[in-house]
C-alpha atoms as a PDB file:
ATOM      1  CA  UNK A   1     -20.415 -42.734  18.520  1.00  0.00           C
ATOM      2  CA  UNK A   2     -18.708 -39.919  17.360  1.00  0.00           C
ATOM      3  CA  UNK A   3     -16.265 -38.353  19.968  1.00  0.00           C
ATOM      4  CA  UNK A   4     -16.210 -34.427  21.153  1.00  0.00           C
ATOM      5  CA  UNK A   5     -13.333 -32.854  19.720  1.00  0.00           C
ATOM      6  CA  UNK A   6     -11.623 -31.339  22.892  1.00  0.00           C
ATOM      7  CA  UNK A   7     -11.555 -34.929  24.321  1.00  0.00           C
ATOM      8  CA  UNK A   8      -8.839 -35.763  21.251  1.00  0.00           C
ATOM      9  CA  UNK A   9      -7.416 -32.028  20.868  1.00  0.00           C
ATOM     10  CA  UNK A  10      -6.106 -29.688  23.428  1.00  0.00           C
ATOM     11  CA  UNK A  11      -8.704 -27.006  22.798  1.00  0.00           C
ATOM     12  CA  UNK A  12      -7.561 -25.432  25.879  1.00  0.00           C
ATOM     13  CA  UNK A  13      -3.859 -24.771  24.887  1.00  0.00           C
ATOM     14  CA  UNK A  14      -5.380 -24.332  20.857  1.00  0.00           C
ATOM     15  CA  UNK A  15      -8.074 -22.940  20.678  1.00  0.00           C
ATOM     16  CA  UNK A  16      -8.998 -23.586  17.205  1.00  0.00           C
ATOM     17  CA  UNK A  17     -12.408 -21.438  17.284  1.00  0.00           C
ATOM     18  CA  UNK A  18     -10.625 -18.263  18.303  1.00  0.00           C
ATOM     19  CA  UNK A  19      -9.255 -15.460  15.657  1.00  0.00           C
ATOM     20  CA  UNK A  20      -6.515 -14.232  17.307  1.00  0.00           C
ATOM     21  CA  UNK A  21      -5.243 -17.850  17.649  1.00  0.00           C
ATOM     22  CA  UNK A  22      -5.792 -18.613  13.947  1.00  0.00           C
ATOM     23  CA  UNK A  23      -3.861 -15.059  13.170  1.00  0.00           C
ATOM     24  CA  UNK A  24      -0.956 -15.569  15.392  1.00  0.00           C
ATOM     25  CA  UNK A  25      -0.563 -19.352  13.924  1.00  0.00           C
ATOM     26  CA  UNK A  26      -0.838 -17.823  10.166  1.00  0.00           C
ATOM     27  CA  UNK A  27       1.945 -15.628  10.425  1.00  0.00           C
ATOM     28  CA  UNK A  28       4.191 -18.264  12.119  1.00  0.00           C
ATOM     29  CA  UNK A  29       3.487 -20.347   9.011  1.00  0.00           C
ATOM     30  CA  UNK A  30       3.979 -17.274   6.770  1.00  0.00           C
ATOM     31  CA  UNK A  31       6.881 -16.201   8.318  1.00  0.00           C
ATOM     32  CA  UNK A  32       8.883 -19.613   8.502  1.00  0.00           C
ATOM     33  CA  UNK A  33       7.146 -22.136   6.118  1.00  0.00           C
ATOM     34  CA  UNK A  34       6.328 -24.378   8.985  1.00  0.00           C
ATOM     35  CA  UNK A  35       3.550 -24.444  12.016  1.00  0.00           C
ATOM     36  CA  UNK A  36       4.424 -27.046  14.759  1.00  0.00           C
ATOM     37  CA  UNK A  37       2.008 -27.015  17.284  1.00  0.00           C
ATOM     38  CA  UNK A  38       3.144 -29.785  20.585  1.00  0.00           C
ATOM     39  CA  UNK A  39       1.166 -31.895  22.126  1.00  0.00           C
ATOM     40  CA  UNK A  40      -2.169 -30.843  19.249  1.00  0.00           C
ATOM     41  CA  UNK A  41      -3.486 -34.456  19.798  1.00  0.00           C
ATOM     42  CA  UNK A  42      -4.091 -35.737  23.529  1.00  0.00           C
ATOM     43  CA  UNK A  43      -2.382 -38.502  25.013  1.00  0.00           C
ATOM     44  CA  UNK A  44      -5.198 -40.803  25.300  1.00  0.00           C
ATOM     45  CA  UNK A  45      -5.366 -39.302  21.457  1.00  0.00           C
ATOM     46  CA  UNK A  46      -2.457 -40.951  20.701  1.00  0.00           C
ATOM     47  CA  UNK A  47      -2.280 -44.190  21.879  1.00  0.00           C
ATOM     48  CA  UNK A  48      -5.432 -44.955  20.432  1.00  0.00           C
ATOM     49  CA  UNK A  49      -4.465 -44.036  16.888  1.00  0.00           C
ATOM     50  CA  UNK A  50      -0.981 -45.872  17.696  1.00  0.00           C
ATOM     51  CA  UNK A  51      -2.951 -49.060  18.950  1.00  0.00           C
ATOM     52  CA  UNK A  52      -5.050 -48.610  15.643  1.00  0.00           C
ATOM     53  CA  UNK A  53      -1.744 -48.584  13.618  1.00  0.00           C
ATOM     54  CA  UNK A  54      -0.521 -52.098  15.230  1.00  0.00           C
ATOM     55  CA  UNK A  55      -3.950 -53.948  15.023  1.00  0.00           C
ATOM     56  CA  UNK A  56      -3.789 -52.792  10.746  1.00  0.00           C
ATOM     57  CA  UNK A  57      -0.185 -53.654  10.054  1.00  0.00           C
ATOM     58  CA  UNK A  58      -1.315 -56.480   8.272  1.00  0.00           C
ATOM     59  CA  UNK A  59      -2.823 -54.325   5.794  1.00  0.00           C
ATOM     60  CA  UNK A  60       0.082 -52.314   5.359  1.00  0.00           C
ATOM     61  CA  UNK A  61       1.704 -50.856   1.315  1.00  0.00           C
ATOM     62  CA  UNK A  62       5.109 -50.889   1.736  1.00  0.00           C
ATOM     63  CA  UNK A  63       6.920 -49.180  -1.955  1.00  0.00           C
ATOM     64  CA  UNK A  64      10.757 -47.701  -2.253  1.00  0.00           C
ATOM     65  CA  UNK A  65      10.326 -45.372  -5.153  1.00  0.00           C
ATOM     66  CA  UNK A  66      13.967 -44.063  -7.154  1.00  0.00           C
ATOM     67  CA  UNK A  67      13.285 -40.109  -7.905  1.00  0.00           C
ATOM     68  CA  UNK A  68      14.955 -36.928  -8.833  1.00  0.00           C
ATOM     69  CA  UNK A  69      14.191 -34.359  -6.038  1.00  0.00           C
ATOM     70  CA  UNK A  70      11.609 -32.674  -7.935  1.00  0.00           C
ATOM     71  CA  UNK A  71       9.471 -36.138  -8.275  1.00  0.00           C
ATOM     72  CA  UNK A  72       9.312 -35.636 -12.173  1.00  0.00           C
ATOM     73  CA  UNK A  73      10.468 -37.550 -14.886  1.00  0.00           C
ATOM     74  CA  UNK A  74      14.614 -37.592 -15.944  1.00  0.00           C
ATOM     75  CA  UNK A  75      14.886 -34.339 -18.485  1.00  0.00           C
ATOM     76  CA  UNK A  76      17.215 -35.955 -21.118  1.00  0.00           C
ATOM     77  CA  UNK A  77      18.811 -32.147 -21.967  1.00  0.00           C
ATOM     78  CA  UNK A  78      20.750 -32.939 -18.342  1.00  0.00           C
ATOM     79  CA  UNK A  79      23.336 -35.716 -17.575  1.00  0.00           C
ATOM     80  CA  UNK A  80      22.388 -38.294 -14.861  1.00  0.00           C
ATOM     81  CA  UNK A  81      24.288 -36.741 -12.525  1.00  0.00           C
ATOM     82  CA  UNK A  82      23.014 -33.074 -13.109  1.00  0.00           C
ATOM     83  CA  UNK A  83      20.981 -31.542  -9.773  1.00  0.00           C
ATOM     84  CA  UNK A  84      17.877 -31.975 -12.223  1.00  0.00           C
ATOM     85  CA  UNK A  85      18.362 -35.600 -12.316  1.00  0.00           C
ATOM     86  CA  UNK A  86      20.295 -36.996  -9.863  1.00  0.00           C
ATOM     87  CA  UNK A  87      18.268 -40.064  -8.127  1.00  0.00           C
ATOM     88  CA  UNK A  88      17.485 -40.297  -4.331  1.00  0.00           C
ATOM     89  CA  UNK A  89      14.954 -42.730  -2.801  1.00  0.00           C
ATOM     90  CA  UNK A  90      12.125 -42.625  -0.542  1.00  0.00           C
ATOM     91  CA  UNK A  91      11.018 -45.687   1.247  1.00  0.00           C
ATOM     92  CA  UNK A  92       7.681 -46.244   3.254  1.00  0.00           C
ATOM     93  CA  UNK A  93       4.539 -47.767   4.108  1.00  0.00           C
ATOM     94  CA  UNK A  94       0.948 -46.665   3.881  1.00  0.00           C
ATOM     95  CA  UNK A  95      -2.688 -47.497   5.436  1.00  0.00           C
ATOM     96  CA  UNK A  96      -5.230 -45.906   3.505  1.00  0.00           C
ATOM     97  CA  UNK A  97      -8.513 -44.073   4.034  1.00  0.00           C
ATOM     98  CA  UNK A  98     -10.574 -47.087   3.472  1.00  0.00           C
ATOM     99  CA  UNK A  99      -8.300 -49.149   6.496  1.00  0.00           C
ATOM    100  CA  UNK A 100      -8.902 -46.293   8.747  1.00  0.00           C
ATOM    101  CA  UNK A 101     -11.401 -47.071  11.392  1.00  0.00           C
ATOM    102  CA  UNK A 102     -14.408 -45.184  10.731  1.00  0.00           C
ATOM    103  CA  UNK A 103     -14.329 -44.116  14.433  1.00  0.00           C
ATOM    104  CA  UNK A 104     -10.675 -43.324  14.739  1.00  0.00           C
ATOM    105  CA  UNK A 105      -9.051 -39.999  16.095  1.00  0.00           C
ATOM    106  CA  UNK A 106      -7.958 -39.229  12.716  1.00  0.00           C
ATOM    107  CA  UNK A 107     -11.288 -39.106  11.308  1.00  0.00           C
ATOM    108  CA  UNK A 108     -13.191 -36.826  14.060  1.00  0.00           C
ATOM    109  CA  UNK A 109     -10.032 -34.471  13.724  1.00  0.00           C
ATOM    110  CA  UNK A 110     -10.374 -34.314   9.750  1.00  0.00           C
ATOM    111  CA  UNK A 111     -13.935 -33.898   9.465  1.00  0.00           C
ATOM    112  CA  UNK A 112     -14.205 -31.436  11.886  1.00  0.00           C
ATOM    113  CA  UNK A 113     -15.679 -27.771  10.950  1.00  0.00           C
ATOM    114  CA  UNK A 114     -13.882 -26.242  13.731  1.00  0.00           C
ATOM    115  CA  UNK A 115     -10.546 -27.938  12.543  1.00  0.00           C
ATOM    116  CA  UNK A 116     -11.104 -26.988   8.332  1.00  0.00           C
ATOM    117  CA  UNK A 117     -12.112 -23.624   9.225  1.00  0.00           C
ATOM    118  CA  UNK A 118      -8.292 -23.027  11.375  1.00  0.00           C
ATOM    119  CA  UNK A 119      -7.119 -24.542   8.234  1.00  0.00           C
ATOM    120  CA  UNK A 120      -8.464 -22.266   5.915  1.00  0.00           C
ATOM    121  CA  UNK A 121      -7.743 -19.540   8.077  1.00  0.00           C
ATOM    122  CA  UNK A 122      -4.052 -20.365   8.776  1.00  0.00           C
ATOM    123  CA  UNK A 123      -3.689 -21.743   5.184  1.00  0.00           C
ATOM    124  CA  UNK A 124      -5.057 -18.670   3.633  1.00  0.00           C
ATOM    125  CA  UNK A 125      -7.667 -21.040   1.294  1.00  0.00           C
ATOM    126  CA  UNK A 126     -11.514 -20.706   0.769  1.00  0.00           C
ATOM    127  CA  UNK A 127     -12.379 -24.402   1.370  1.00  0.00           C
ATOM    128  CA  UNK A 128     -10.785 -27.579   1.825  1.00  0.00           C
ATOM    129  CA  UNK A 129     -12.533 -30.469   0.641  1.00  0.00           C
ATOM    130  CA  UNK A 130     -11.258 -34.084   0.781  1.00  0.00           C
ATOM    131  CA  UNK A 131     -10.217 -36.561  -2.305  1.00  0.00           C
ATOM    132  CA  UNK A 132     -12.791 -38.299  -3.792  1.00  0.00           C
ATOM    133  CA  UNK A 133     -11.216 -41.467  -4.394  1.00  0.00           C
ATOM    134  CA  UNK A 134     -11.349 -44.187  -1.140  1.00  0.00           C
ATOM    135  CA  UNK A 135      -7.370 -44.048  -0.513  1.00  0.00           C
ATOM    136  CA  UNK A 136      -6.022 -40.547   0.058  1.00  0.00           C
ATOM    137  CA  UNK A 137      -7.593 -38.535   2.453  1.00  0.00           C
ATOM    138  CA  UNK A 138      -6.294 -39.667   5.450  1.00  0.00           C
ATOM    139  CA  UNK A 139      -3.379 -42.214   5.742  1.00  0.00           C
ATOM    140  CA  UNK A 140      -1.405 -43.298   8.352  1.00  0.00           C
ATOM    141  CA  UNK A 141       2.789 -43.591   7.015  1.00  0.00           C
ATOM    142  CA  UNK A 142       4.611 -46.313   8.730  1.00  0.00           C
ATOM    143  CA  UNK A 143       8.628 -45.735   8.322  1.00  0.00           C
ATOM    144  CA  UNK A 144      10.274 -48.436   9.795  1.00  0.00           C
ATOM    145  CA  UNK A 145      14.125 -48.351  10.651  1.00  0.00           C
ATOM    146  CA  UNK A 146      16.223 -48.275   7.708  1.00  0.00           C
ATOM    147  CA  UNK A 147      13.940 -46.222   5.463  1.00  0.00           C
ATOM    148  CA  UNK A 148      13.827 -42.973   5.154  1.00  0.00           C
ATOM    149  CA  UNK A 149      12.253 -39.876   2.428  1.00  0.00           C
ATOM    150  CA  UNK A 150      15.225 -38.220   0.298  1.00  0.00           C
ATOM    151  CA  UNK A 151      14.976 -34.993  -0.182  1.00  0.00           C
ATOM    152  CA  UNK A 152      12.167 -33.854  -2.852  1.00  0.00           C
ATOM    153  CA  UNK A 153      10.067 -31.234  -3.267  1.00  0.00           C
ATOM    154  CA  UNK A 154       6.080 -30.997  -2.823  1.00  0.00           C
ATOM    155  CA  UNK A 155       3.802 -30.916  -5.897  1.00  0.00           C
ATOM    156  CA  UNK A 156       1.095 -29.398  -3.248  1.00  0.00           C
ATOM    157  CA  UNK A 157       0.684 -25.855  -1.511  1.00  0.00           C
ATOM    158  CA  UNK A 158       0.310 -27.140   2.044  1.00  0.00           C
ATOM    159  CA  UNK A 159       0.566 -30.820   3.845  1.00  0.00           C
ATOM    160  CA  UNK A 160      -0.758 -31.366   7.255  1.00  0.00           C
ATOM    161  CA  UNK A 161       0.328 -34.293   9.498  1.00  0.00           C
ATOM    162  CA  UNK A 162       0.219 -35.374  13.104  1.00  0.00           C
ATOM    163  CA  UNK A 163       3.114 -37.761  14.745  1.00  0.00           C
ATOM    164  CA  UNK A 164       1.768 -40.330  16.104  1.00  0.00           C
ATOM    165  CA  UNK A 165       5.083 -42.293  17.401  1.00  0.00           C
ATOM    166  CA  UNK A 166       8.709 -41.048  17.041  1.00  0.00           C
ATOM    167  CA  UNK A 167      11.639 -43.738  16.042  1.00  0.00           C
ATOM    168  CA  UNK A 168      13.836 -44.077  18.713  1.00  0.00           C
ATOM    169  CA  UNK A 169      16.571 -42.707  16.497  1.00  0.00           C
ATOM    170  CA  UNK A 170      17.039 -40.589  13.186  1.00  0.00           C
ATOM    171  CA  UNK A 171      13.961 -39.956  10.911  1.00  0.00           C
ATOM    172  CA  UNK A 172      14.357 -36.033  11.689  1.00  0.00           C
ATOM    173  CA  UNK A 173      12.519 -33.786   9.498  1.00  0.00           C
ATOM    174  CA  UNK A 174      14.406 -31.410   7.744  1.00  0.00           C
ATOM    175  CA  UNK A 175      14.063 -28.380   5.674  1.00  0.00           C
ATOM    176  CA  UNK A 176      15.589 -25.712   3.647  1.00  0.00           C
ATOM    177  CA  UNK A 177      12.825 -23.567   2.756  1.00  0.00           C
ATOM    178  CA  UNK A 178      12.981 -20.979  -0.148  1.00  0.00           C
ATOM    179  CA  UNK A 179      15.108 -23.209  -2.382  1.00  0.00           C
ATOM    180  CA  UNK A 180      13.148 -22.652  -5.319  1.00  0.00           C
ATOM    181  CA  UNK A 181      10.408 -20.510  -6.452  1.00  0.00           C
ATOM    182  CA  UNK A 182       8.284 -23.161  -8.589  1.00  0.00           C
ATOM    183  CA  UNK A 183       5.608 -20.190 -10.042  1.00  0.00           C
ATOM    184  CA  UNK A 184       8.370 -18.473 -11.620  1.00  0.00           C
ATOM    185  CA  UNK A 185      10.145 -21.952 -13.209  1.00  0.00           C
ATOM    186  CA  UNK A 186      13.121 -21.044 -10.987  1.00  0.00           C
ATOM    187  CA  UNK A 187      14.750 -24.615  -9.902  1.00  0.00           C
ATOM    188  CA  UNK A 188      17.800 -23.789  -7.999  1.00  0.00           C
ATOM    189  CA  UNK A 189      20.045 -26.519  -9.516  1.00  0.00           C
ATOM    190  CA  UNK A 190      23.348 -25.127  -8.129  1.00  0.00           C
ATOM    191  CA  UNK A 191      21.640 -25.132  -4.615  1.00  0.00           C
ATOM    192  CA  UNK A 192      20.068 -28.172  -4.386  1.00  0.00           C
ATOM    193  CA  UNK A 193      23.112 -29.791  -5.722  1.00  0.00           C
ATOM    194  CA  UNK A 194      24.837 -28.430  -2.808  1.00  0.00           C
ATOM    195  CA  UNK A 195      21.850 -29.664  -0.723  1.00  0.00           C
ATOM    196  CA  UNK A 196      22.407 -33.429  -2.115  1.00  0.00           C
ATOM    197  CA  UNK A 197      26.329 -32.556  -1.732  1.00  0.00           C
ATOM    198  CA  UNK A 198      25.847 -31.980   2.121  1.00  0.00           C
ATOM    199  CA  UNK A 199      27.358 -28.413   1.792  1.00  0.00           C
ATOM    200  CA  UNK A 200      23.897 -26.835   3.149  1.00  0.00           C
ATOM    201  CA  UNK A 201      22.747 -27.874   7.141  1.00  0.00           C
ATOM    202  CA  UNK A 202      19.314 -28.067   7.270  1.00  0.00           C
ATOM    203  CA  UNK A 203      16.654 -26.684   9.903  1.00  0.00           C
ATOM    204  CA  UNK A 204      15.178 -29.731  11.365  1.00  0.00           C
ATOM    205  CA  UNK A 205      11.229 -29.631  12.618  1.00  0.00           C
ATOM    206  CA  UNK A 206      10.535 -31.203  16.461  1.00  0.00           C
ATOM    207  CA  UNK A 207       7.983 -33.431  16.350  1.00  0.00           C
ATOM    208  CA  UNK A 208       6.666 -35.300  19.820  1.00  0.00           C
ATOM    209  CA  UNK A 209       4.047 -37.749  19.373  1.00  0.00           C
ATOM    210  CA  UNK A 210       0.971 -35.521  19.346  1.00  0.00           C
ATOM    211  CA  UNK A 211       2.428 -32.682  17.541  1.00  0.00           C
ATOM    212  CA  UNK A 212       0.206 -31.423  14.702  1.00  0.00           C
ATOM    213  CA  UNK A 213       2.306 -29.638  11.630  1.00  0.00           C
ATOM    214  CA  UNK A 214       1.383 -27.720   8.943  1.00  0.00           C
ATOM    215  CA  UNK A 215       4.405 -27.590   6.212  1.00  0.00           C
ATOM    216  CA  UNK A 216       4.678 -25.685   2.697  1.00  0.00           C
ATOM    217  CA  UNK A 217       6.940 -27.148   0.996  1.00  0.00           C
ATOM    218  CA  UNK A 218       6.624 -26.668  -2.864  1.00  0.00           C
ATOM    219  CA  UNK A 219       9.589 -23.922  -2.843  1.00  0.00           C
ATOM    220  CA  UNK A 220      11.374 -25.830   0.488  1.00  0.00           C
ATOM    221  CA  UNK A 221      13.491 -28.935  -0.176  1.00  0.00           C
ATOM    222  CA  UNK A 222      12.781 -31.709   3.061  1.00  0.00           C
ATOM    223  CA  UNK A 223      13.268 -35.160   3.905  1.00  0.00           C
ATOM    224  CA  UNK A 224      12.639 -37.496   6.463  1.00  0.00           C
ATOM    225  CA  UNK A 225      16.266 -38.848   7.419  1.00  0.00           C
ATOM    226  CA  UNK A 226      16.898 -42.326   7.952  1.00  0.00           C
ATOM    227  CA  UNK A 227      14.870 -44.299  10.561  1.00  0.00           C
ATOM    228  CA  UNK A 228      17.160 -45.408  13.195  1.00  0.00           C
ATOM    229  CA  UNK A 229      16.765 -48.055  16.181  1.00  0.00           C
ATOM    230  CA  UNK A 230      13.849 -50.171  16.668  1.00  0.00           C
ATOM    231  CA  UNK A 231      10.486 -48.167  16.588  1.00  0.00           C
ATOM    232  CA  UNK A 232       9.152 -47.756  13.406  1.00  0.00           C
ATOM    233  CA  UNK A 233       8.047 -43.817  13.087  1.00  0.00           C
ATOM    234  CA  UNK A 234       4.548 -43.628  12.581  1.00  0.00           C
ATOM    235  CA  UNK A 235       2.831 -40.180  10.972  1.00  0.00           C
ATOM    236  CA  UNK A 236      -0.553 -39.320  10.505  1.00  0.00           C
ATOM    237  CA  UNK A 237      -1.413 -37.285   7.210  1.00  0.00           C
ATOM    238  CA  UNK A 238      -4.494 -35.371   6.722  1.00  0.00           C
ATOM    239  CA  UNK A 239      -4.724 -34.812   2.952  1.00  0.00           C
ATOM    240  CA  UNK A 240      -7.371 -31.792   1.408  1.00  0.00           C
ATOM    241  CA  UNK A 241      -8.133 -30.056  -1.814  1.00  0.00           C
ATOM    242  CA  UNK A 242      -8.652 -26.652  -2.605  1.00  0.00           C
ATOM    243  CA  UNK A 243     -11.392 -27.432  -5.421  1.00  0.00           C
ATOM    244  CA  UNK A 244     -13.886 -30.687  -5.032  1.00  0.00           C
ATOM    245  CA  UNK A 245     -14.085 -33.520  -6.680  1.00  0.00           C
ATOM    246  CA  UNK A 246     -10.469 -34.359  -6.773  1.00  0.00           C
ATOM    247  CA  UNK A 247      -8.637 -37.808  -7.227  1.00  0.00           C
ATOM    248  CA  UNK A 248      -4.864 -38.561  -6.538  1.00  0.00           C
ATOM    249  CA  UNK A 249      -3.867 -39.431  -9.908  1.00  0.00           C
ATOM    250  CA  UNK A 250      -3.922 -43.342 -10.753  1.00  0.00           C
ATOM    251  CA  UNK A 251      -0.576 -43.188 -11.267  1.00  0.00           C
ATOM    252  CA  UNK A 252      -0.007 -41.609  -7.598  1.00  0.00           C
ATOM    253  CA  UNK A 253      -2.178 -44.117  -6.236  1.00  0.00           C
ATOM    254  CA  UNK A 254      -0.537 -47.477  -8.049  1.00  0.00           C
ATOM    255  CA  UNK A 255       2.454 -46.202  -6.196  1.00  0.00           C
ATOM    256  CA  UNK A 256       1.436 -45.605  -2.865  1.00  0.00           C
ATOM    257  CA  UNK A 257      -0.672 -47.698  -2.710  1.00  0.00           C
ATOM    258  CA  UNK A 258      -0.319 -50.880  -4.652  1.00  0.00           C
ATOM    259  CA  UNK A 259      -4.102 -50.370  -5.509  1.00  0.00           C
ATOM    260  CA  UNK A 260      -6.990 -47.993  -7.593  1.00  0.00           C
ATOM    261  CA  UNK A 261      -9.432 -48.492  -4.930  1.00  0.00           C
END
């Protein structure tokens, strides 16, 4: 049975359906590169989708992947330890689309009109449509203590998550936004070697259990620092296209998520 929508969001504090609302949240994004919106998901929300996460964590991809902060291949015209190719790691694990219950949370929220239209709006796209492949529209990111995202860069425009459960320590988000401008070819190497130097302190993003954010990051650097304590940080990401028919690349998927389909 599928669920009303303002019995898993607070419609009353964001109300999705309303112009003004969708304005105000567009220029926040505009303005600072990031939309956090507290307490998006309601509590009863929240739990469920947490209790969802425990009852799958059998099925759970667990990969540590070695990359350069710009997740693309070593450039050979650089030493190893030039900005352009010097190595951080990202470690995490993954449920996939398919492993989602088709009557979770996640899934109203995703499919909803109400919710891709305050997307589009705030996002400033036509349409979103999701992948076509089984795996990557909606996944649920496990990051258990000890393992954290170093910092990269996004490939995509726009990424859209909700926290489901914080670690009781570390795993803040943080940001430097503007350190590149990717459409121009402009890569920033002296400053994000003084990013992976420590010489820049980053903005950090709150994130409560319930919070929904909205993040560009293609131009701003981010990681997830290491997970601390015992309570393995659990984030929700809601993945869309700007054109249909779309696939995560094979190559994407065989490291995500240990599988094609």
């Amino acid at each position: 049975m599928k669920m009303p929508l303002n019995q898993i969001v607070d419609t009353g504090a964001y109300p999705l359906d309303d112009l003004a609302f969708r304005a105000r949240c567009r220029d926040a994004l505009n303005a600072d590169g990031a939309l956090v919106l507290p307490g998006f998901l309601r509590p009863d929300a929240v739990e469920a989708i947490r209790r969802e996460g425990e009852a799958h964590r059998h099925s759970v991809y667990y990969c540590t992947k070695e990359h350069n902060v710009y997740v693309t291949p070593p450039d050979p015209a650089f030493a190893a330890d030039h900005p352009r190719n010097r190595i951080v790691s990202s470690s995490l694990g993954c449920i996939t689309d398919d492993i989602v219950p088709p009557d979770s949370c996640l899934r109203f929220v995703y499919d909803a009109p109400v919710f891709r239209e305050f997307l589009c709006t705030v996002l400033g796209e036509a349409a979103l449509y999701e992948y076509v492949d089984p795996l990557s529209s909606v996944n649920l990111n496990y990051t258990e203590p000890g393992q954290e995202l170093g910092w990269h860069f996004d490939n995509s425009s726009f990424a859209i998550t909700l926290m489901i459960q914080e670690s009781e320590s570390g795993g803040s988000f943080e940001y430097i936004e503007a350190m590149r401008n990717a459409d121009r070819g402009e890569m920033n190497f002296p400053g994000v070697e003084q990013v992976l130097d420590g010489k820049i302190e980053a903005k950090r993003l709150t994130m409560n259990a319930g919070a929904l954010a909205l993040f560009r990051g293609r131009d701003a650097i981010h990681r997830v620092a290491p997970v601390e304590g015992e309570r393995t940080r659990l984030l929700a990401v809601l993945a869309y296209n700007s054109q249909p028919g779309i696939a995560l690349s094979e190559a994407s998927r065989m490291t995500f998520y240990g599988r094609l389909s």
